[in-house]
PDB file of N, CA and C in Angstrom:
ATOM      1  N   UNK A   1      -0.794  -4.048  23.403  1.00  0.00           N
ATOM      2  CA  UNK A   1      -1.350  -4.544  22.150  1.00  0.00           C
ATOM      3  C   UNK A   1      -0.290  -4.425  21.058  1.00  0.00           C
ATOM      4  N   UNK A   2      -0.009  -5.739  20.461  1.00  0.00           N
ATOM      5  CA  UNK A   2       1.008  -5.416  19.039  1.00  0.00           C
ATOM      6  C   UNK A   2       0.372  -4.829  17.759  1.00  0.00           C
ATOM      7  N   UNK A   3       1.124  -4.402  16.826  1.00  0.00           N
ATOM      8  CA  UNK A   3       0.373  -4.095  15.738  1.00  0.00           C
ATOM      9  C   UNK A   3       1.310  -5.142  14.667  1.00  0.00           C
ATOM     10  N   UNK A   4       0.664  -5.711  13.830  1.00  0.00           N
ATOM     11  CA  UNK A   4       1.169  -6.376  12.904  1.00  0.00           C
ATOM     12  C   UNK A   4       1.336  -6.165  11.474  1.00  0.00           C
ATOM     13  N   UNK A   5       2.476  -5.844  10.770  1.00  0.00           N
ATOM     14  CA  UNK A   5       2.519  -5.365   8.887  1.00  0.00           C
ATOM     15  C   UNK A   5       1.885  -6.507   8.517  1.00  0.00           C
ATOM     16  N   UNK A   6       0.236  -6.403   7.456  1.00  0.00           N
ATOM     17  CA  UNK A   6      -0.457  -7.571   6.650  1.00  0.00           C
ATOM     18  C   UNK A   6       0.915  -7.571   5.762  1.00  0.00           C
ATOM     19  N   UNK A   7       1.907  -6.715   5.466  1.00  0.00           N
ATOM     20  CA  UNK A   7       2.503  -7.423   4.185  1.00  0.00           C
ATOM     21  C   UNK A   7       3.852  -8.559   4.566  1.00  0.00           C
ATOM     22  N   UNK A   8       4.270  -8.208   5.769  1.00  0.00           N
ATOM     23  CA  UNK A   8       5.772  -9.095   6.023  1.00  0.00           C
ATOM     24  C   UNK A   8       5.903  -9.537   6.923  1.00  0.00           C
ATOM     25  N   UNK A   9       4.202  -9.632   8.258  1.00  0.00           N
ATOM     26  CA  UNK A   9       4.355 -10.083   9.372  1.00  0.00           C
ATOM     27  C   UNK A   9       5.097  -9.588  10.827  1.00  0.00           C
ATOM     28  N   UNK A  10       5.888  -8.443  10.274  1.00  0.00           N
ATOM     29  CA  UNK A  10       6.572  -7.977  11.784  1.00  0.00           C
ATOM     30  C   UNK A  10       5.397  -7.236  12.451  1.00  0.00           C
ATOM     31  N   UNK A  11       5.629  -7.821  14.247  1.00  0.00           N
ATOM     32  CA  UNK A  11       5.228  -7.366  14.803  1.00  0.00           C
ATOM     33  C   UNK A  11       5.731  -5.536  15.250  1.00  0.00           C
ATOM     34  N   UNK A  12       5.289  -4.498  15.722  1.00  0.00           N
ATOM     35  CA  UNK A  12       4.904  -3.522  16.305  1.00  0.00           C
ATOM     36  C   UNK A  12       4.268  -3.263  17.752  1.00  0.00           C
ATOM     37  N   UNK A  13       5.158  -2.258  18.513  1.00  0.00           N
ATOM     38  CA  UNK A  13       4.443  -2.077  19.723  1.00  0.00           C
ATOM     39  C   UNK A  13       3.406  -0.595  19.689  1.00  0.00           C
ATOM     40  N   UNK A  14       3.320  -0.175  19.062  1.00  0.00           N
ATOM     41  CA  UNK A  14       2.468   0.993  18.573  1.00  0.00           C
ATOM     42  C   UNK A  14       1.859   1.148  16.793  1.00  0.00           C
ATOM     43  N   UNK A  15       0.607   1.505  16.750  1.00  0.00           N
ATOM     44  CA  UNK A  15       0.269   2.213  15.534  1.00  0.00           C
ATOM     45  C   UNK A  15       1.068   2.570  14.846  1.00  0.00           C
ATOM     46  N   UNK A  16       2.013   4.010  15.629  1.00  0.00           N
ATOM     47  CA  UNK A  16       2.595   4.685  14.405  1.00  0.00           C
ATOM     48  C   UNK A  16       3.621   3.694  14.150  1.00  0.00           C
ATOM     49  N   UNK A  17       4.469   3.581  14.727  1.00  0.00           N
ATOM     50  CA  UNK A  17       5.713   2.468  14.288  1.00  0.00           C
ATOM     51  C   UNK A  17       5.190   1.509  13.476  1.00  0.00           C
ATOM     52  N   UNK A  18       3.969   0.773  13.236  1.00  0.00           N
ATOM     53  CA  UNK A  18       3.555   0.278  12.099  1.00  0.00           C
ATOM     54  C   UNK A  18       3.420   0.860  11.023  1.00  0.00           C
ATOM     55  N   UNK A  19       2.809   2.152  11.017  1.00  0.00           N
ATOM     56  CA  UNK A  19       2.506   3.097   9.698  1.00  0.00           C
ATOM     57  C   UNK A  19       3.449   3.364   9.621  1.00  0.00           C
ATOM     58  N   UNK A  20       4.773   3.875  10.120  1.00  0.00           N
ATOM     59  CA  UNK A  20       6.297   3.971   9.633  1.00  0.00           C
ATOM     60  C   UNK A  20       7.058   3.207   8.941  1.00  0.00           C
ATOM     61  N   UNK A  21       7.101   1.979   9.716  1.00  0.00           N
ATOM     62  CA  UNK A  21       7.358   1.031   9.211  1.00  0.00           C
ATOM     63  C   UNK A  21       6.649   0.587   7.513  1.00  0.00           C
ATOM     64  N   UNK A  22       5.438   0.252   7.115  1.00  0.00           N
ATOM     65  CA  UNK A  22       4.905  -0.007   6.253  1.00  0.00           C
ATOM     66  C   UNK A  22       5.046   0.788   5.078  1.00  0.00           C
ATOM     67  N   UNK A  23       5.641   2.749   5.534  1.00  0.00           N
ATOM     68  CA  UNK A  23       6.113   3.506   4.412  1.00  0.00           C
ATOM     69  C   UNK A  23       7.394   2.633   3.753  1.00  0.00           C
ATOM     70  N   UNK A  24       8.130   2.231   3.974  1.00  0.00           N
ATOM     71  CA  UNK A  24       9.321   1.056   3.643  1.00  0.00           C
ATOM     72  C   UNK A  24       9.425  -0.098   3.494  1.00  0.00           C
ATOM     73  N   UNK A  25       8.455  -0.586   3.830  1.00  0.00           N
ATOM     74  CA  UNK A  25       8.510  -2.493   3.970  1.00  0.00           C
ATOM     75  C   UNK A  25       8.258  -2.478   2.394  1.00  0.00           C
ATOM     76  N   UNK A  26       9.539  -3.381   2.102  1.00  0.00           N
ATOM     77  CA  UNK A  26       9.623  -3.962   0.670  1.00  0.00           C
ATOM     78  C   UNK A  26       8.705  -4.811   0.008  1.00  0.00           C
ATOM     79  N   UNK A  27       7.772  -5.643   1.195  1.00  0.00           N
ATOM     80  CA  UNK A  27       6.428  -6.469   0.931  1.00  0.00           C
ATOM     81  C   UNK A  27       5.453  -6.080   0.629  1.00  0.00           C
ATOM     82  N   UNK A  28       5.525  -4.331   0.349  1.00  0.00           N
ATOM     83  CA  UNK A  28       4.283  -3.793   0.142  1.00  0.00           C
ATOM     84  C   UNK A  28       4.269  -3.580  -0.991  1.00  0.00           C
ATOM     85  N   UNK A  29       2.588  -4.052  -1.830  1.00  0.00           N
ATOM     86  CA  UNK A  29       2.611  -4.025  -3.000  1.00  0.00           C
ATOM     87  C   UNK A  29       1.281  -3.256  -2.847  1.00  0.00           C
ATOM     88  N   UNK A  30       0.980  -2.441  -4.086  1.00  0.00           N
ATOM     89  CA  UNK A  30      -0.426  -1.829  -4.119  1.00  0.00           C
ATOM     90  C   UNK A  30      -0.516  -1.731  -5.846  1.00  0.00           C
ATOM     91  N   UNK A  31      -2.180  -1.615  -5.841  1.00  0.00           N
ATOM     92  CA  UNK A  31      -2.426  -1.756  -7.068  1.00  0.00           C
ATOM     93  C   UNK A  31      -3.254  -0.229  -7.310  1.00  0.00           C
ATOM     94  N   UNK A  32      -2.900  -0.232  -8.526  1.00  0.00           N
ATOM     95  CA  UNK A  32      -3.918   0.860  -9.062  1.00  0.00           C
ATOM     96  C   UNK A  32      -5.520   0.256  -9.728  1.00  0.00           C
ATOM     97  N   UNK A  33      -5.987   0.763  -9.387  1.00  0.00           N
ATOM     98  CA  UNK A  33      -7.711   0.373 -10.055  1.00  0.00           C
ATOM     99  C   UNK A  33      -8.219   1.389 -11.511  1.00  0.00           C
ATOM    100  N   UNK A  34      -7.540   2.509 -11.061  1.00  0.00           N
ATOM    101  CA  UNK A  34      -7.564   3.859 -12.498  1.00  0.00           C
ATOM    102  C   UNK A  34      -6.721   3.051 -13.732  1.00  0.00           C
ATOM    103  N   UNK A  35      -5.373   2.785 -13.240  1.00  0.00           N
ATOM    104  CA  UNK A  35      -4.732   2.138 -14.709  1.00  0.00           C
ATOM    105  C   UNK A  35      -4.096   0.492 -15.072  1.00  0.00           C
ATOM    106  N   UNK A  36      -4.461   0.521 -13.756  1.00  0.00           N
ATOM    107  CA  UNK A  36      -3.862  -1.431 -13.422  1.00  0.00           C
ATOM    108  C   UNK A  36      -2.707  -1.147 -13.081  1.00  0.00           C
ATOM    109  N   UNK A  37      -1.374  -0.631 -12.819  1.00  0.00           N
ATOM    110  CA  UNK A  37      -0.637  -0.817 -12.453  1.00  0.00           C
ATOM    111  C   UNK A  37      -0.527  -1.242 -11.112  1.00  0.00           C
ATOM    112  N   UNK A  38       1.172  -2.032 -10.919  1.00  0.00           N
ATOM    113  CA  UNK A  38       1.421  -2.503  -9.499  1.00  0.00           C
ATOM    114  C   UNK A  38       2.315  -2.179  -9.107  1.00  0.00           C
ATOM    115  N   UNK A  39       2.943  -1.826  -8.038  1.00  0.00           N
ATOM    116  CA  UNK A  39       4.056  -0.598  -7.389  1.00  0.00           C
ATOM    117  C   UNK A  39       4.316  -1.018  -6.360  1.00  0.00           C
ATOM    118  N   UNK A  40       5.773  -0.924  -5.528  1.00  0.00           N
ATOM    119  CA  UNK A  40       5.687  -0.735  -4.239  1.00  0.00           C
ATOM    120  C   UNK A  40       5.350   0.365  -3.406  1.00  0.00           C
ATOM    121  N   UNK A  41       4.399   0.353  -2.238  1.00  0.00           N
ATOM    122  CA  UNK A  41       3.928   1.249  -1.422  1.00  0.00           C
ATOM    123  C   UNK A  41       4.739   2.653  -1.574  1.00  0.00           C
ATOM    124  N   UNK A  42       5.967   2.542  -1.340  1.00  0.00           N
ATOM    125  CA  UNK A  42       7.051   3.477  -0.776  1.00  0.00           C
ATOM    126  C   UNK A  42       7.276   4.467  -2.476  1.00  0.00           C
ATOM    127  N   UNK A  43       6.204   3.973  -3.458  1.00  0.00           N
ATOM    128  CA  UNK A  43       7.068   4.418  -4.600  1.00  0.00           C
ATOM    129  C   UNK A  43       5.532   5.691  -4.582  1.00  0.00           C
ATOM    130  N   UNK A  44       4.489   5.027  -3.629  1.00  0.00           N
ATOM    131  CA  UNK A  44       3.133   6.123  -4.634  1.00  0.00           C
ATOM    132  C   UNK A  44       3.263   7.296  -3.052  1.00  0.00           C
ATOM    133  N   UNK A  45       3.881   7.580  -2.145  1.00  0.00           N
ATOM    134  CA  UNK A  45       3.819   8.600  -0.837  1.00  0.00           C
ATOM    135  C   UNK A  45       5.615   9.336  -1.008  1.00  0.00           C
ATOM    136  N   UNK A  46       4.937  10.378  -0.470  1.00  0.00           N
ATOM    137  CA  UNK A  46       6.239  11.263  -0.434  1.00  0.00           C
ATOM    138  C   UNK A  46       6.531  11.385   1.378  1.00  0.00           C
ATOM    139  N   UNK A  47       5.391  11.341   2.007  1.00  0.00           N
ATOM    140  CA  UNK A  47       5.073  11.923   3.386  1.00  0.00           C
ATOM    141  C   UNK A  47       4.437  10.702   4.087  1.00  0.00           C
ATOM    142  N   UNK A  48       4.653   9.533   3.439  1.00  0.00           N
ATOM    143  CA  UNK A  48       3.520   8.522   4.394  1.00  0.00           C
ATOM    144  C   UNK A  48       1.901   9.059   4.760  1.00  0.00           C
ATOM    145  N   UNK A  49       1.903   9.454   4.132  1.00  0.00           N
ATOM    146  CA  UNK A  49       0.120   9.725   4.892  1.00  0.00           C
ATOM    147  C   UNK A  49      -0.562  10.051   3.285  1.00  0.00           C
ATOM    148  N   UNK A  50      -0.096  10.933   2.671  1.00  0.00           N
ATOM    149  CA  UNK A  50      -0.875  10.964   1.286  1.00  0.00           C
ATOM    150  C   UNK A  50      -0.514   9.797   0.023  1.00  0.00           C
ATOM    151  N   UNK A  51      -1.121   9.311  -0.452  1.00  0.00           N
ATOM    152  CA  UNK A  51      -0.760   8.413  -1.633  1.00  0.00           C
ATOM    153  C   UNK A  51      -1.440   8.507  -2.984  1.00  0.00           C
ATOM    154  N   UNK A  52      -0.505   8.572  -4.237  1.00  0.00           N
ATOM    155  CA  UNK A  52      -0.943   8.818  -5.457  1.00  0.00           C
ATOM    156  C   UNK A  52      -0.245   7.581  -6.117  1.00  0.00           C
ATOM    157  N   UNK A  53      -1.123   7.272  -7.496  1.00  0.00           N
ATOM    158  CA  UNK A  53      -0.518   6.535  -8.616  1.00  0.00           C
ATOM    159  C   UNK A  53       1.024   6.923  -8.736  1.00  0.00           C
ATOM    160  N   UNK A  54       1.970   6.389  -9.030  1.00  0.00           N
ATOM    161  CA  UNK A  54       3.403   6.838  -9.146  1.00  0.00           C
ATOM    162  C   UNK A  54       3.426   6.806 -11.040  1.00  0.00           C
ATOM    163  N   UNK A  55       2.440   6.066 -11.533  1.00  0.00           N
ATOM    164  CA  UNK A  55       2.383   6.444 -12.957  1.00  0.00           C
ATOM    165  C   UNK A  55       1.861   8.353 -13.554  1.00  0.00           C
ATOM    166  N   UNK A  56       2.850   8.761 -13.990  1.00  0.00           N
ATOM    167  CA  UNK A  56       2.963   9.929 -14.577  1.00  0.00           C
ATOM    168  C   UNK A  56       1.899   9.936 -15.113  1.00  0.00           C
ATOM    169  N   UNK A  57       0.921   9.397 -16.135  1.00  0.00           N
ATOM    170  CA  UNK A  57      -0.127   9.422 -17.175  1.00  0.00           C
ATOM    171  C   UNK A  57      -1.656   8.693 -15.951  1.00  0.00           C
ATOM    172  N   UNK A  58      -1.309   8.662 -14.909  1.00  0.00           N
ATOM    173  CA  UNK A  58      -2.693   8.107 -14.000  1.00  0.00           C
ATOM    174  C   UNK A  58      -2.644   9.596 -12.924  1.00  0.00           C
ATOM    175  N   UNK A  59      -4.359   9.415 -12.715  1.00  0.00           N
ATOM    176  CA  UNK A  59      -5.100  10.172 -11.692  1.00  0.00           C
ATOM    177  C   UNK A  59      -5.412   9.529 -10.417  1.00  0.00           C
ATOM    178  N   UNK A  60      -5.237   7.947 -10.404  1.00  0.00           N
ATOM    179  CA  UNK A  60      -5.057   7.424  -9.597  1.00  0.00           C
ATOM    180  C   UNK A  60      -4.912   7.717  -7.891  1.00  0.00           C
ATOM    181  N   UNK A  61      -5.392   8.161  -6.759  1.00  0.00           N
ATOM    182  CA  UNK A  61      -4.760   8.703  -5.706  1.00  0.00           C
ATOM    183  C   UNK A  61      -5.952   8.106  -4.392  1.00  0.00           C
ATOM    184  N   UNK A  62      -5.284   7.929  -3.104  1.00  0.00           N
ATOM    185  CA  UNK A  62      -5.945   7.217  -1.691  1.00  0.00           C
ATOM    186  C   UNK A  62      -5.991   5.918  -1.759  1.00  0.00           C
ATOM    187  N   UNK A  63      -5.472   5.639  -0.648  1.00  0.00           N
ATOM    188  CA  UNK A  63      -5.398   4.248  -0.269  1.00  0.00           C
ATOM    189  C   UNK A  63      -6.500   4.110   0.354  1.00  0.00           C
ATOM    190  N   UNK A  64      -7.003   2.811  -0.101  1.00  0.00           N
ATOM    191  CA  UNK A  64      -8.558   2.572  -0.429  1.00  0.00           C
ATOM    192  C   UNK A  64      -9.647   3.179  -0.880  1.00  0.00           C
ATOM    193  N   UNK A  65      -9.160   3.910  -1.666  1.00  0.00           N
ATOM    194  CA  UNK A  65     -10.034   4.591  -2.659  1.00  0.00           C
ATOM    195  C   UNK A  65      -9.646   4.087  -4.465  1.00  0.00           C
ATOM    196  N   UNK A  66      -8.464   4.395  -4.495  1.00  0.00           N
ATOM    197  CA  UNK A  66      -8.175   4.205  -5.931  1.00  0.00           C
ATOM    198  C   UNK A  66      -6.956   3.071  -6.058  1.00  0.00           C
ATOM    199  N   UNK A  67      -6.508   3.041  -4.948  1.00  0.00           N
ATOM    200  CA  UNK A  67      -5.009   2.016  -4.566  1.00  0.00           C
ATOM    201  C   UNK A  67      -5.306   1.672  -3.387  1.00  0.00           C
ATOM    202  N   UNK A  68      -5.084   0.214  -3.814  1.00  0.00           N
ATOM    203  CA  UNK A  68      -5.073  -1.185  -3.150  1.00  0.00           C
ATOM    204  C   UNK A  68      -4.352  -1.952  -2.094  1.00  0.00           C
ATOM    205  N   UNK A  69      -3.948  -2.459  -1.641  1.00  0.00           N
ATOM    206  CA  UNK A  69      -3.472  -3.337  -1.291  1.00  0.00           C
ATOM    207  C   UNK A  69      -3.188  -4.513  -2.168  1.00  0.00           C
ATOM    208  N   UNK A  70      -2.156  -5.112  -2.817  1.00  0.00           N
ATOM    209  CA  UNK A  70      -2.245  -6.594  -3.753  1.00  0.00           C
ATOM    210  C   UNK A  70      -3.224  -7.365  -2.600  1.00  0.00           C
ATOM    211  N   UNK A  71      -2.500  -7.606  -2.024  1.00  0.00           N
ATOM    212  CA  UNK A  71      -3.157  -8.788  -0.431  1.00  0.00           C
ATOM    213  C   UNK A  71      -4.699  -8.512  -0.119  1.00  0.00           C
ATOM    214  N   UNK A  72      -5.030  -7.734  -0.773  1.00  0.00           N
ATOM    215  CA  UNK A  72      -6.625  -7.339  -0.200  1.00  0.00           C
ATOM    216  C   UNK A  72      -7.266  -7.697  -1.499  1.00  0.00           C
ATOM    217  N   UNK A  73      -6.849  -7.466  -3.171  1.00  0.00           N
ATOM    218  CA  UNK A  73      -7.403  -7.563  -4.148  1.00  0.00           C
ATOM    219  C   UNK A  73      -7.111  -9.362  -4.250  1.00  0.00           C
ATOM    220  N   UNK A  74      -8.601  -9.731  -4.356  1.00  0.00           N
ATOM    221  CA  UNK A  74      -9.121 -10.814  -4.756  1.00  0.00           C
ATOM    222  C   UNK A  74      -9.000 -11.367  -5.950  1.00  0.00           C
ATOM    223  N   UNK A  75      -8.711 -12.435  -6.563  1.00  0.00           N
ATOM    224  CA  UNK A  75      -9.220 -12.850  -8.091  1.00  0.00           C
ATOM    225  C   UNK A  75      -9.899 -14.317  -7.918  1.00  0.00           C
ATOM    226  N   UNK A  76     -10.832 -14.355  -8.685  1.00  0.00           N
ATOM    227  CA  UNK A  76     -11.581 -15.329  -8.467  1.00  0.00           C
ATOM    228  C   UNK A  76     -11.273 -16.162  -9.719  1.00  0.00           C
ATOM    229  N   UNK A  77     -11.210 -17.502 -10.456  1.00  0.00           N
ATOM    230  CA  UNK A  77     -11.484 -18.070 -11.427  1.00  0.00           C
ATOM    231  C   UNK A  77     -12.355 -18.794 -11.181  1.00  0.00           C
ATOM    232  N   UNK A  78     -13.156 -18.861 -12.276  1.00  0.00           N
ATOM    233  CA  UNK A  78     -14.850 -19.249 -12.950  1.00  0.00           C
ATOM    234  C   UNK A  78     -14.102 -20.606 -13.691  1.00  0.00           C
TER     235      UNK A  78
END
Protein backbone atom coordinates (compact mmCIF):
# COMPACT_ATOMS: atom_id res chain seq x y z
CA UNK A 1 0.00 0.00 0.00
CA UNK A 2 1.48 3.61 -0.90
CA UNK A 3 0.96 6.47 1.25
CA UNK A 4 0.52 9.73 -0.49
CA UNK A 5 1.64 13.72 0.87
CA UNK A 6 -2.19 15.66 0.31
CA UNK A 7 0.30 18.59 0.01
CA UNK A 8 2.95 17.72 -3.00
CA UNK A 9 1.70 14.36 -4.17
CA UNK A 10 4.81 12.11 -3.49
CA UNK A 11 4.16 8.83 -3.15
CA UNK A 12 5.43 6.70 0.16
CA UNK A 13 5.94 3.07 0.90
CA UNK A 14 5.08 3.31 4.62
CA UNK A 15 3.11 5.63 7.12
CA UNK A 16 6.01 6.77 8.88
CA UNK A 17 8.08 7.84 5.84
CA UNK A 18 5.02 9.90 5.02
CA UNK A 19 4.77 11.56 8.48
CA UNK A 20 8.58 12.21 8.05
CA UNK A 21 8.45 13.30 5.09
CA UNK A 22 5.44 15.86 5.59
CA UNK A 23 7.60 17.31 8.82
CA UNK A 24 9.59 19.07 5.69
CA UNK A 25 7.60 19.17 2.62
CA UNK A 26 7.69 22.81 1.62
CA UNK A 27 3.87 22.35 0.31
CA UNK A 28 2.75 22.27 3.65
CA UNK A 29 0.73 25.02 4.67
CA UNK A 30 -1.43 25.17 7.93
CA UNK A 31 -3.62 27.62 9.30
CA UNK A 32 -4.30 28.85 12.63
CA UNK A 33 -8.11 29.16 13.64
CA UNK A 34 -7.02 30.99 17.33
CA UNK A 35 -5.30 33.95 15.30
CA UNK A 36 -5.62 33.45 11.45
CA UNK A 37 -2.29 33.03 10.75
CA UNK A 38 -0.63 30.84 7.88
CA UNK A 39 2.75 29.00 8.30
CA UNK A 40 4.60 26.28 6.95
CA UNK A 41 4.04 22.90 8.74
CA UNK A 42 7.81 22.52 9.62
CA UNK A 43 7.69 26.07 11.32
CA UNK A 44 4.66 25.07 14.18
CA UNK A 45 6.66 21.13 15.40
CA UNK A 46 9.90 20.77 16.97
CA UNK A 47 9.54 16.74 17.12
CA UNK A 48 7.00 16.02 14.29
CA UNK A 49 4.35 14.69 16.40
CA UNK A 50 3.43 17.79 18.65
CA UNK A 51 2.26 21.04 16.91
CA UNK A 52 1.76 24.65 18.17
CA UNK A 53 0.94 28.15 16.63
CA UNK A 54 4.61 29.37 15.74
CA UNK A 55 3.05 32.93 16.54
CA UNK A 56 4.64 34.05 19.91
CA UNK A 57 1.28 36.05 21.02
CA UNK A 58 -1.18 32.69 19.96
CA UNK A 59 -2.37 29.66 22.15
CA UNK A 60 -3.06 28.09 19.15
CA UNK A 61 -1.84 24.17 19.38
CA UNK A 62 -2.98 20.30 17.52
CA UNK A 63 -3.36 19.50 14.30
CA UNK A 64 -6.91 19.32 13.84
CA UNK A 65 -7.82 20.87 16.66
CA UNK A 66 -6.65 24.46 16.41
CA UNK A 67 -4.34 24.10 13.06
CA UNK A 68 -5.37 23.23 9.83
CA UNK A 69 -4.44 22.09 6.93
CA UNK A 70 -4.78 25.23 4.07
CA UNK A 71 -6.00 22.19 1.62
CA UNK A 72 -8.66 21.07 4.04
CA UNK A 73 -9.94 24.78 4.95
CA UNK A 74 -12.78 25.56 2.66
CA UNK A 75 -14.02 29.10 1.55
CA UNK A 76 -17.14 29.41 0.13
CA UNK A 77 -18.40 32.73 -1.77
CA UNK A 78 -22.13 33.75 -1.42
Amino acid sequence: MTHTCRNCKRTFGSELELELHRDGCSDAQLFCEVCGDRFAERTATTDGWRFACPNEDCEGEGLEADLHSVGDVLVSAR
